[in-house]
Protein backbone atom coordinates (compact mmCIF):
# COMPACT_ATOMS: atom_id res chain seq x y z
CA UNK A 1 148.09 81.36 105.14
CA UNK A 2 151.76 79.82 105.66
CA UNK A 3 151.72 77.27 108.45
CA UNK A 4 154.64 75.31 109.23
CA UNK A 5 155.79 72.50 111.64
CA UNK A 6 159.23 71.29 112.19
CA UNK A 7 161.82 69.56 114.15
CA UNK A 8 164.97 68.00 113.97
CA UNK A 9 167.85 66.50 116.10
CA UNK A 10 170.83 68.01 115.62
CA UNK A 11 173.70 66.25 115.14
CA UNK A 12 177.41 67.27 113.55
CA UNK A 13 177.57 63.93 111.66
CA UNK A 14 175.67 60.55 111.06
CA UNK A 15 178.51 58.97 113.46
CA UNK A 16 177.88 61.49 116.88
CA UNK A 17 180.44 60.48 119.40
CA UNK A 18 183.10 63.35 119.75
CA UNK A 19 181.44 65.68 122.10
CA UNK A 20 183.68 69.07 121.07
CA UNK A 21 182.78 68.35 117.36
CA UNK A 22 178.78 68.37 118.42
CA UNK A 23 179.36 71.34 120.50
CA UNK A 24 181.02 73.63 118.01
CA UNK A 25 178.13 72.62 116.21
CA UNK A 26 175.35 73.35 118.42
CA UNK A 27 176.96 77.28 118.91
CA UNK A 28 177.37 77.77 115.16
CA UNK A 29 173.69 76.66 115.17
CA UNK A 30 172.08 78.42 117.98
CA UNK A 31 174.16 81.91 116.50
CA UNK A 32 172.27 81.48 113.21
CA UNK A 33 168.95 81.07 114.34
CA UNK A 34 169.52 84.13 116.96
CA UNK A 35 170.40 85.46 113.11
CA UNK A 36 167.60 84.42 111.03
CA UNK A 37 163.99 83.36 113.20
CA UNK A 38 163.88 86.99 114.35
CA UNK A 39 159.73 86.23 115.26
CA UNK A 40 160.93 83.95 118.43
CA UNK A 41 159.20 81.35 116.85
CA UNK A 42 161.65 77.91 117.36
CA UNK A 43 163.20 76.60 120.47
CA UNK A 44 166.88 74.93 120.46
CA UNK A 45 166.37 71.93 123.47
CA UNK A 46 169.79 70.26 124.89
CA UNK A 47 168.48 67.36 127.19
CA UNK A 48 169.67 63.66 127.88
CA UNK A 49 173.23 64.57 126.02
CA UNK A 50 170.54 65.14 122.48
CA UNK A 51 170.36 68.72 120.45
CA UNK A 52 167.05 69.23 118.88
CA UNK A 53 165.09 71.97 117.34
CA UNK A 54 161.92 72.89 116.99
CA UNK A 55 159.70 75.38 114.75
CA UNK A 56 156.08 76.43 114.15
CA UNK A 57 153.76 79.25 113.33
CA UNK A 58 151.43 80.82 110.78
CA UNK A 59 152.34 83.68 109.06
CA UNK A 60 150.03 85.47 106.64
CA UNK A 61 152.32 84.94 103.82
CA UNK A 62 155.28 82.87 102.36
CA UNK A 63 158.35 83.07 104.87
CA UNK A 64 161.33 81.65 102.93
CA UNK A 65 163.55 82.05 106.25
CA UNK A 66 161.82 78.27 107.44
CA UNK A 67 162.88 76.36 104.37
CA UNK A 68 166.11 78.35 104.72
CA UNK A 69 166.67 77.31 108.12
CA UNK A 70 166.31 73.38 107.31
CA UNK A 71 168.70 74.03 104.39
CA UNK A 72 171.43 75.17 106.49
CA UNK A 73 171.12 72.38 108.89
CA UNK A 74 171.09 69.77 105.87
CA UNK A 75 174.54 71.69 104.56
CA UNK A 76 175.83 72.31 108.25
CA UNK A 77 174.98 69.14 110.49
CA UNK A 78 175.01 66.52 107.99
CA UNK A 79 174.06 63.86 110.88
CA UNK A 80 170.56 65.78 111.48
CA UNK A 81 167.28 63.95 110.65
CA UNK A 82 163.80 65.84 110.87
CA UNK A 83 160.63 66.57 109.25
CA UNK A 84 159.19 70.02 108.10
CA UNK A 85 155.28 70.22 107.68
CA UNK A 86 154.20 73.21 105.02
CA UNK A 87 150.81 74.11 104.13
CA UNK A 88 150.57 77.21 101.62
CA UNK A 89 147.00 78.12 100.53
CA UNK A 90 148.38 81.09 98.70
CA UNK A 91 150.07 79.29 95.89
CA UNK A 92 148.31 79.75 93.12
CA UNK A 93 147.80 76.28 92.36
CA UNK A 94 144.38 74.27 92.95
CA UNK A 95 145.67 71.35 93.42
CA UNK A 96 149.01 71.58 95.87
CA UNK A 97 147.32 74.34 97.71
CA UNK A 98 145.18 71.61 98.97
CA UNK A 99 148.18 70.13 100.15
CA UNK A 100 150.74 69.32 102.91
CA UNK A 101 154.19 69.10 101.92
CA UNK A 102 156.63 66.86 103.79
CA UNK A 103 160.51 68.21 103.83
CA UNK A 104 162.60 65.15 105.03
CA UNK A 105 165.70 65.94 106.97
CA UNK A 106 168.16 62.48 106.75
CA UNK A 107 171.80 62.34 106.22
CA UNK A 108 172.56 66.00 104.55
CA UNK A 109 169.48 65.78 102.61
CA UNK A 110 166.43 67.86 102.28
CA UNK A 111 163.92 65.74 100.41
CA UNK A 112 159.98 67.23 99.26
CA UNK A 113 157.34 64.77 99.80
CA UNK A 114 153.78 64.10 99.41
CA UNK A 115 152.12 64.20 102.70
CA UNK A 116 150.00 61.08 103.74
CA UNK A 117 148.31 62.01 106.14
CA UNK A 118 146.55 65.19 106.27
CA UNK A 119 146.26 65.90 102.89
CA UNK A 120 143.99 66.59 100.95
CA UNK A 121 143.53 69.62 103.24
CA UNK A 122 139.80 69.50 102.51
CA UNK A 123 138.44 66.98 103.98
CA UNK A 124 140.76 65.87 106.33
CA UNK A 125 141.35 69.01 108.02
CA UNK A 126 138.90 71.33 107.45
CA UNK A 127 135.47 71.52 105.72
CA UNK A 128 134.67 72.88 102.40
CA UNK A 129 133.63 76.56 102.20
CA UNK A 130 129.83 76.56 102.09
CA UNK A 131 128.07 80.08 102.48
CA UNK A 132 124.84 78.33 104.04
CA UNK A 133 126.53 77.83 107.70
CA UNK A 134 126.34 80.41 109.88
CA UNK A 135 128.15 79.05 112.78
């Protein structure tokens, strides 16, 4: 299972004031998403004069178009900040499958981190497998 959680405010640069700059933007944006999340599965908000974004689901496998999407606002809208949640049991690996990963969104910058706080993924979200429980 692939299960992500994301957000980020949108911004054009770390010093937001001209409003044409943020709304060329905020198009160029909303176009590529309409381009890439072809599930429906994040929402573009405009409220209170603020652009953010906001993406989750659970696919089956590996979707590379989620990471994708966080590196083009990094590249694009170097004033963004967010965070991107990833679990992947599938990795391969017995120890990060148990695992969150933290992408941090800040100034241009995607940044992998250890999540704090519900990782391990067994215990702290979900029991061990045990075969006895029938429930």
């Amino acid at each position: 299972m692939y299960e992500f959680h994301g957000w980020a405010v949108l911004r054009y640069h770390t010093h937001d004031t001209n409003e044409k700059l943020q709304e060329e933007a905020f198009l160029q944006f909303e176009k590529y998403i309409k381009e890439t999340d072809k599930m429906n599965l994040s929402i573009i908000k405009r409220y209170n004069g603020q652009d953010s974004f906001l993406v989750t689901g659970l696919h089956n496998h590996y979707a590379v178009y989620v990471l994708e999407i966080f590196e083009w606002i990094a590249t694009h809208l170097p004033g963004a900040y967010g965070l991107l949640y990833v679990h992947d049991d599938e990795l391969g690996d017995l120890i990060n499958e148990n695992q969150f990963v933290v992408w941090k969104l800040a100034r241009g910058k995607l940044e992998k981190m250890k999540d704090p706080f519900l990782s391990p993924y067994i215990p702290v979200v979900e029991d061990s497998y045990d075969p006895s429980r029938d429930d």
